[in-house]
Protein backbone atom coordinates (compact mmCIF):
# COMPACT_ATOMS: atom_id res chain seq x y z
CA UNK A 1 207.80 23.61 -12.35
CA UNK A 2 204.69 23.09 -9.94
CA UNK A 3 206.04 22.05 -6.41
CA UNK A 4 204.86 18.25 -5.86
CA UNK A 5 204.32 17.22 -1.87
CA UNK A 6 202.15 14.88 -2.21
CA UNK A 7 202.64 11.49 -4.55
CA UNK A 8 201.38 8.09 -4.87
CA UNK A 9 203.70 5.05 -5.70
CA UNK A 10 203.52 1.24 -6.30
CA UNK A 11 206.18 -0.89 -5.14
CA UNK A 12 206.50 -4.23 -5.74
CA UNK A 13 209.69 -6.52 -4.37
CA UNK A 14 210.60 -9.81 -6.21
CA UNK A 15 209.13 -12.45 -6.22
CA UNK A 16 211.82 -15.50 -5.19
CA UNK A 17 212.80 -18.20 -7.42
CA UNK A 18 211.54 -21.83 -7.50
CA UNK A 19 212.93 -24.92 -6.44
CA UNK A 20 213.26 -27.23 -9.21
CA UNK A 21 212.88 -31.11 -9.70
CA UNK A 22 215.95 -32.70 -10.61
CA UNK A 23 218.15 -36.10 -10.59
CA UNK A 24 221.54 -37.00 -10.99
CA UNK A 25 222.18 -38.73 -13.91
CA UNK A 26 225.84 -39.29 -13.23
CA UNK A 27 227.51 -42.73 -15.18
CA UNK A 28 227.77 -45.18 -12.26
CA UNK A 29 225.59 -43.58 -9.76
CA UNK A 30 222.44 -46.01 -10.00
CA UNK A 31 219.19 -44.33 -10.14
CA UNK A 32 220.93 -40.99 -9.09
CA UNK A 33 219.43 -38.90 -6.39
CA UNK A 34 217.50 -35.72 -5.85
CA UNK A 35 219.90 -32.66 -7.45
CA UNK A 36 217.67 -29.72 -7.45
CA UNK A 37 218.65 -26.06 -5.89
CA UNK A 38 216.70 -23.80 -4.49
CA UNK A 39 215.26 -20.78 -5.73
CA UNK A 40 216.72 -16.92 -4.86
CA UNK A 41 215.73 -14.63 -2.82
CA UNK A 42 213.54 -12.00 -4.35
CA UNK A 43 215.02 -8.12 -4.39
CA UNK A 44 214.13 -5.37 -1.68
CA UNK A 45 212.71 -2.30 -2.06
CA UNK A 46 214.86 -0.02 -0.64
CA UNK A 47 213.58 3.89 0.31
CA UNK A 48 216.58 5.91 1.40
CA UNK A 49 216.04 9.79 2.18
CA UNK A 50 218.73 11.94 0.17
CA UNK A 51 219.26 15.51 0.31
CA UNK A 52 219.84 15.97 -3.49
CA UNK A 53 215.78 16.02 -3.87
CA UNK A 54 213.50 18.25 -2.73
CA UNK A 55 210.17 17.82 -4.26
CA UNK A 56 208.15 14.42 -5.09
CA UNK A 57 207.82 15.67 -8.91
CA UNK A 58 209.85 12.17 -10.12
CA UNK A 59 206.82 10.45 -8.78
CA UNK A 60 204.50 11.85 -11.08
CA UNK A 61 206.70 10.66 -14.14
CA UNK A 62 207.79 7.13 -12.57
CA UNK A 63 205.55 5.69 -10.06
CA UNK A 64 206.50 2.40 -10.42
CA UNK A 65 209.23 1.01 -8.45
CA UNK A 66 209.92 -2.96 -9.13
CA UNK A 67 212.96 -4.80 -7.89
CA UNK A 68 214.40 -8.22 -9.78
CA UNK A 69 212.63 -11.60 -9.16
CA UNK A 70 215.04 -14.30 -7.63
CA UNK A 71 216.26 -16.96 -10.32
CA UNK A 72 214.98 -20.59 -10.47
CA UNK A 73 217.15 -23.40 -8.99
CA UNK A 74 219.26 -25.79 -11.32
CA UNK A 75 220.07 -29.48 -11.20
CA UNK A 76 223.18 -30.06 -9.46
CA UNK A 77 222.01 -28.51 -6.19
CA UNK A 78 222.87 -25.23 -7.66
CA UNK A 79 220.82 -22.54 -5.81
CA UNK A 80 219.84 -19.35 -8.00
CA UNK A 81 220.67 -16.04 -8.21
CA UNK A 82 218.80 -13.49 -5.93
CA UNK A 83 217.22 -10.65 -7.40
CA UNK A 84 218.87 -7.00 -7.25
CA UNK A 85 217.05 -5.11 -4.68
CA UNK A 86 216.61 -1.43 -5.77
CA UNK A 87 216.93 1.93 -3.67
CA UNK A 88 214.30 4.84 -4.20
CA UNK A 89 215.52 7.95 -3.22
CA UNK A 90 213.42 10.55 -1.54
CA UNK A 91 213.65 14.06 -0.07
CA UNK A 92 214.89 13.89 3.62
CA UNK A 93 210.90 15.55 5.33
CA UNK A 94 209.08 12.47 3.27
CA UNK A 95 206.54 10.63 5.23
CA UNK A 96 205.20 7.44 3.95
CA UNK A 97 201.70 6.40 4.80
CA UNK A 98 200.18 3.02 3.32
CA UNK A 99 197.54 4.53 1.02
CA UNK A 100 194.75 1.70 1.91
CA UNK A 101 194.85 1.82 5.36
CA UNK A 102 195.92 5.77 6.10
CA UNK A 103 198.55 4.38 8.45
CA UNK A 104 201.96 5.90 8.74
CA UNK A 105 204.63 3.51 7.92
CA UNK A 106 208.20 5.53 8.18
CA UNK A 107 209.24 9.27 8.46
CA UNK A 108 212.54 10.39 6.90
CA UNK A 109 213.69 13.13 9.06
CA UNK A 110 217.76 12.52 8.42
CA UNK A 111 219.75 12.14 5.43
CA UNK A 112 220.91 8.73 4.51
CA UNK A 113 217.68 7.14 6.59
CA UNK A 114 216.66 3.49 5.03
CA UNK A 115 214.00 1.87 5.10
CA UNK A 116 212.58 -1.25 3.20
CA UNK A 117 209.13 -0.64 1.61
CA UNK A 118 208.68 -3.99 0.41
CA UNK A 119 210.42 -6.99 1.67
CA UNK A 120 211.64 -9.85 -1.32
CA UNK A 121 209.87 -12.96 -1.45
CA UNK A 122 211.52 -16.24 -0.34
CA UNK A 123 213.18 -18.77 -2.63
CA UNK A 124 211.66 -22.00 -3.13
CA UNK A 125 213.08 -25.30 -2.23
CA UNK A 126 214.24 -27.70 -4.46
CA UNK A 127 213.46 -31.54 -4.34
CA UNK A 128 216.71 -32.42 -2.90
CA UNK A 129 215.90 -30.39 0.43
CA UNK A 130 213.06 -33.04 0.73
CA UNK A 131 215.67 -36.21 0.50
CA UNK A 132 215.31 -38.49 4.11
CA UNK A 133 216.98 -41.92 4.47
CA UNK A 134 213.51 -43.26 3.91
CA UNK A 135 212.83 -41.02 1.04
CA UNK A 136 215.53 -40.68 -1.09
CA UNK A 137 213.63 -39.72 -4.26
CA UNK A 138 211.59 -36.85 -3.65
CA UNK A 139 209.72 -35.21 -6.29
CA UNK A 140 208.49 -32.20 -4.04
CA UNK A 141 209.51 -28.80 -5.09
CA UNK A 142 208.28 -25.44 -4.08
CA UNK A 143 207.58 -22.14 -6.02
CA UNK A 144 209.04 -18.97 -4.74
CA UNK A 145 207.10 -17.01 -2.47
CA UNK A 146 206.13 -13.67 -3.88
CA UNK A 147 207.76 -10.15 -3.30
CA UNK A 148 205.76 -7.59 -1.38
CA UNK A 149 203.65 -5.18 -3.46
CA UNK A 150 202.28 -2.17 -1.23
CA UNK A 151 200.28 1.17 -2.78
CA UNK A 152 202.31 3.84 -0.66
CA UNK A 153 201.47 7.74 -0.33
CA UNK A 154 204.31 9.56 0.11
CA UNK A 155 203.60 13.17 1.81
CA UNK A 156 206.55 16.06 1.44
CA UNK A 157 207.10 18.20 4.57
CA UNK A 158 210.04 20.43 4.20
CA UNK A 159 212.71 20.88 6.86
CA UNK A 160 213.87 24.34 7.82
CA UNK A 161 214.59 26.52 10.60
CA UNK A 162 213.24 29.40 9.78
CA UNK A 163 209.24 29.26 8.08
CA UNK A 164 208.57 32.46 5.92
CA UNK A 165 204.37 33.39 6.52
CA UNK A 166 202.61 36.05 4.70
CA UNK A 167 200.46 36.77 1.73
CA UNK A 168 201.20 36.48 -1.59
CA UNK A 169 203.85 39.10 -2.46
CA UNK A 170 204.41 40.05 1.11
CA UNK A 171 208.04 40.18 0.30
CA UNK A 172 209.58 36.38 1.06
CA UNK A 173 211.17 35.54 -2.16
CA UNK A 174 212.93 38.70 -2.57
CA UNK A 175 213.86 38.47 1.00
CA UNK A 176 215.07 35.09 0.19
CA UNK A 177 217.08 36.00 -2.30
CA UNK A 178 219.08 38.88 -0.30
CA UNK A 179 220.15 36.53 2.41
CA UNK A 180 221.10 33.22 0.99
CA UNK A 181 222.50 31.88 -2.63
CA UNK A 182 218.85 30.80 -3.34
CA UNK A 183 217.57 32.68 -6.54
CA UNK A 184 213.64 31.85 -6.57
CA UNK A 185 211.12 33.39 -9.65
CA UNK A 186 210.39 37.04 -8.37
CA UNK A 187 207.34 39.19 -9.82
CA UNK A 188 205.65 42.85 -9.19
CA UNK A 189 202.65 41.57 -9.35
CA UNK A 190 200.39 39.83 -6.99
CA UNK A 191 202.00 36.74 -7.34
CA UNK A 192 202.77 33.41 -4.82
CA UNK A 193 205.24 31.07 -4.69
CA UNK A 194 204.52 27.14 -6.63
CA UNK A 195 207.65 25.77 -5.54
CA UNK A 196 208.76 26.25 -1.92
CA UNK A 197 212.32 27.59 -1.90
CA UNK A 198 215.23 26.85 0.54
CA UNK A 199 217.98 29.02 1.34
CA UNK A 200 221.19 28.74 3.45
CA UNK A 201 222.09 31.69 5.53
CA UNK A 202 225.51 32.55 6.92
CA UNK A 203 226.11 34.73 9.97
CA UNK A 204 229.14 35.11 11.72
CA UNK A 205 229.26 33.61 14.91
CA UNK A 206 226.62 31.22 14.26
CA UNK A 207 226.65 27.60 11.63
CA UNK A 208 224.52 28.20 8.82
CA UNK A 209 220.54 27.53 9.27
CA UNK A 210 218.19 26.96 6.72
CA UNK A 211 214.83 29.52 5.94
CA UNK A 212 212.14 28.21 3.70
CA UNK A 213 209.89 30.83 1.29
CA UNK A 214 206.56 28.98 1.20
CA UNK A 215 203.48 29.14 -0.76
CA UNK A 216 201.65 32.53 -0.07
CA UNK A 217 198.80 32.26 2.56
CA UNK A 218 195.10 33.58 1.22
CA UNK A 219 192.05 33.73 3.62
CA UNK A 220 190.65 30.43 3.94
CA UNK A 221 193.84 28.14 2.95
CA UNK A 222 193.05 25.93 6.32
CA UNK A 223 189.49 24.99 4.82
CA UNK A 224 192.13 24.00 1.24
CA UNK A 225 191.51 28.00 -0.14
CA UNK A 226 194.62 28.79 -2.86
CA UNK A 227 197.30 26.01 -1.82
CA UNK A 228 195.77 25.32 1.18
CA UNK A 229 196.74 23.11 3.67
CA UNK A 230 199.47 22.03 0.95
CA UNK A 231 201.95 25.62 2.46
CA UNK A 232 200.61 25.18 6.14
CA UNK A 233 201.97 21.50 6.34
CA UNK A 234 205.37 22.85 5.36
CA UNK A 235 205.98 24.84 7.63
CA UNK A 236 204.73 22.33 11.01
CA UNK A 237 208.51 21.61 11.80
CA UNK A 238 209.94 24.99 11.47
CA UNK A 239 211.33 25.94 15.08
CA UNK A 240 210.90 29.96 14.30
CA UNK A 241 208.16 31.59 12.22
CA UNK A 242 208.75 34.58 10.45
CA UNK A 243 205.89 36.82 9.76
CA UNK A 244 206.54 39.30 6.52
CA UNK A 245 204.00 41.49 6.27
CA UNK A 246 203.75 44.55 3.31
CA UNK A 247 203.48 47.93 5.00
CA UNK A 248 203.73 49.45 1.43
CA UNK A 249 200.52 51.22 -0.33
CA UNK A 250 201.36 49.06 -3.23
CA UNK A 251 199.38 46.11 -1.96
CA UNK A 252 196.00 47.54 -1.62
CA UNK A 253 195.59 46.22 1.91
CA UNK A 254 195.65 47.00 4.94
CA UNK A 255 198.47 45.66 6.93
CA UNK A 256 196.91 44.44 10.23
CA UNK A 257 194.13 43.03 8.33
CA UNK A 258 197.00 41.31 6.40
CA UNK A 259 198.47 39.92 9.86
CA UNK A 260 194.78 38.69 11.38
CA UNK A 261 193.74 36.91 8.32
CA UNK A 262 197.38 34.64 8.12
CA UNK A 263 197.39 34.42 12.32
CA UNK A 264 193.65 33.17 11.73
CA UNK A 265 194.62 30.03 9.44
CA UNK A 266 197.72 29.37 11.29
CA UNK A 267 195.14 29.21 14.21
CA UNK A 268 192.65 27.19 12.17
CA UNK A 269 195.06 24.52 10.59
CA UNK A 270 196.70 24.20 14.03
CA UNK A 271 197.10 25.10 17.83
CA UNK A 272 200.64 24.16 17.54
CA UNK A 273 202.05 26.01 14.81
CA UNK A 274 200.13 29.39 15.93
CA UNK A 275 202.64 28.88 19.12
CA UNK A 276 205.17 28.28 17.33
CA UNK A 277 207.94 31.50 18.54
CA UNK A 278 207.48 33.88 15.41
CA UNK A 279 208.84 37.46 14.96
CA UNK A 280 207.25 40.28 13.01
CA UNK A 281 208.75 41.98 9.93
CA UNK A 282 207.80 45.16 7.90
CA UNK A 283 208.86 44.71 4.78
CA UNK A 284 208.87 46.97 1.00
CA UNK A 285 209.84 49.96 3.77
CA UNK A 286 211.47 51.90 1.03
CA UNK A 287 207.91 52.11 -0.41
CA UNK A 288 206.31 53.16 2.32
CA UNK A 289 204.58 56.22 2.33
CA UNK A 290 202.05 56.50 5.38
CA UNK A 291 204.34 55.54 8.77
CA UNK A 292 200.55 54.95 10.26
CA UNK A 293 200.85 51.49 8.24
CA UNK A 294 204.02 50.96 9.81
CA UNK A 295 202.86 52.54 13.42
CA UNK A 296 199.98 50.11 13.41
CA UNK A 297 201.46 47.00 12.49
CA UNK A 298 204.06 47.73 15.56
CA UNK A 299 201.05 48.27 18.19
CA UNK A 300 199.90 45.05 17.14
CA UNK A 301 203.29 43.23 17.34
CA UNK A 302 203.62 45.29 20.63
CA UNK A 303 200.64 43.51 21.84
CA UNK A 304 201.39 39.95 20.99
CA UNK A 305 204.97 40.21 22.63
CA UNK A 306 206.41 39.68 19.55
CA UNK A 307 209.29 41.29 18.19
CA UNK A 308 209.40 43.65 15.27
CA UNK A 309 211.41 44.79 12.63
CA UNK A 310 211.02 46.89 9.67
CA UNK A 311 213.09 45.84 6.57
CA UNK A 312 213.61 46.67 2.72
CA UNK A 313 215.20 43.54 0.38
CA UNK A 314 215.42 46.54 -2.61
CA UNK A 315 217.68 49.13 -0.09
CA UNK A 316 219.20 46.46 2.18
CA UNK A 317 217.48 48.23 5.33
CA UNK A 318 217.52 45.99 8.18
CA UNK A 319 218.45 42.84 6.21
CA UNK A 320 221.50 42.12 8.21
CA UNK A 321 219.69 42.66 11.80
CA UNK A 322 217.03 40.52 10.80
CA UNK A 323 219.47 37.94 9.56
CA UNK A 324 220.75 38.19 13.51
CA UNK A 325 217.86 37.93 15.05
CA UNK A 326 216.55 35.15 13.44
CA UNK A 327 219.72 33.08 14.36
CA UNK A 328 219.41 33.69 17.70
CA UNK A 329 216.33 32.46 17.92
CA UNK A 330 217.18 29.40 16.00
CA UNK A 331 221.05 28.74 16.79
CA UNK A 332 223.31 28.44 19.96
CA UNK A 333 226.36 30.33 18.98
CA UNK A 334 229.38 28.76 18.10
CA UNK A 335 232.49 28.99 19.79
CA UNK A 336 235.01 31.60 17.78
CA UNK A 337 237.97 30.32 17.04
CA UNK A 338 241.04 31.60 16.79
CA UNK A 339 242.83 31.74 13.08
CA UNK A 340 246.43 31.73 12.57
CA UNK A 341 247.39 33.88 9.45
């Protein structure tokens, strides 16, 4: 299934009820008098983030989203029903902007967030709100006002901790898969991620923080190149990125040129994600034939300040000190605490 980030919706809230015209017609009550209720309300549309979703893909198949008009009024000064409002649910990292204008209407960075899209309209009033003592027949009546209706773009940024970078097949989703229960699609051949994966990690000592395997970067993605600016938005709110980078003859390339070209679109797409702290890893060692690949990549790391560490998801090399260091860079440890048997 192709990852969705990016969707556009209609939603429309009901529209309220009318007021009605209506007399008494009660046996000894002469002439009667004004009886008729109000309309309801009309339903809300209700967005609430949920963390059982994590692509837009429902969008594409229902992008309509319409809640219940409020009933009409009935004699007796019976007021009527309001409409059911309805709840959308969305992936906690949505942000709504209204797709006219380009303005940015709510952000859902927390589970359970709310927020009402489109407000239901207001019932109408019924001739016997318009009684007076010197008016006491009234044939006013109002319709209902109408519901809301609002074209909305909804934009998909995921939330993680950690923000796998690299090239296509540079390693992520088999790294991925060794240190969390996520199981992504893995291939041997130049292949990149369509769906962004997420992946719990557990190390002791620390709560459990969350590393996302995102589309594979190509040369050019910042100008839309390959998935484009589609993978760098993802990874904006990461607070640690971690740079995988194949040191194995397999690829073809060379594996500074490999580092440049990604370090030049983060660069491109944004001054604030190439500062983001990021940490260098070697990865597919257990292929790796000339330790010059390996050497070089270091020197460069060396350079930048930023740490290194060489890795192979097949052998297990370094999985578990990579694991580490990425939680301390994310995570304040946790207090140990003391089990009774």
């Amino acid at each position: 299934m192709q990852f969705l980030d990016e969707a556009r919706i209609l939603v429309k809230a009901g529209d309220g009820g009318n007021g009605i015209l209506a007399f008494r017609r009660e046996k000894y009550v002469p002439r009667g008098g004004p009886s008729g209720g109000d309309g309801g309300r009309g339903g809300d549309v209700v967005m609430v983030a949920t963390a059982h979703q994590n692509t837009l893909l429902q969008f594409s198949y229902n992008p309509e989203h319409k809640a219940e008009r409020g009933r009409h009024g009935e004699g007796s000064n019976k007021t009527g029903a309001d409409g059911k409002s309805i709840e959308v649910q969305v992936p906690v990292g949505t942000v709504v902007y209204d797709d006219n204008t380009g303005e940015k209407l709510f952000d859902f960075t927390e589970i359970g967030q709310r927020w009402t899209a489109a407000r239901g309209g207001r019932g109408g009033r019924g001739n016997a709100r318009f009684a007076t003592s010197t008016h006491q027949a009234p044939t006013e009546h109002e319709d209902g006002r109408p519901g809301e209706e609002k074209r909305l773009r909804l934009e998909l940024k995921l939330l993680a901790d950690v923000g796998l970078v690299g090239f296509p097949n540079a390693g992520k989703s088999t790294l991925i898969s060794r240190i969390s229960a996520a199981r992504p699609k893995i291939a041997d051949y130049p292949f990149t991620t369509l769906e962004p994966n997420l992946g719990v990690v557990q190390v002791e000592g620390y709560r459990t923080y969350v590393v996302a395997d995102v589309p594979g970067l190509i040369e050019g993605a910042h100008t839309g190149a390959g998935l484009g600016i589609q993978f760098l938005r993802h990874i904006e709110r990461t607070r640690l990125l971690a740079h995988l980078v194949d040191v194995s003859e397999m690829s073809g390339r060379e594996p500074v040129e490999d580092f440049d070209i990604v370090m030049r679109e983060l660069e491109s797409f944004s001054e604030e994600l190439a500062a983001k702290p990021m940490i260098v890893v070697a990865t597919k060692m257990d292929a790796a034939q000339d330790p010059e690949r390996v050497s070089a990549l270091r020197e460069v790391a060396r350079e930048r300040g930023l740490a290194f560490f060489e890795i192979s998801s097949v052998t297990g090399q370094g999985i578990d000190n990579l694991k580490f260091a990425m939680a301390e860079r994310v995570l304040t440890p946790v207090e140990a605490t003391n089990r009774h048997e």
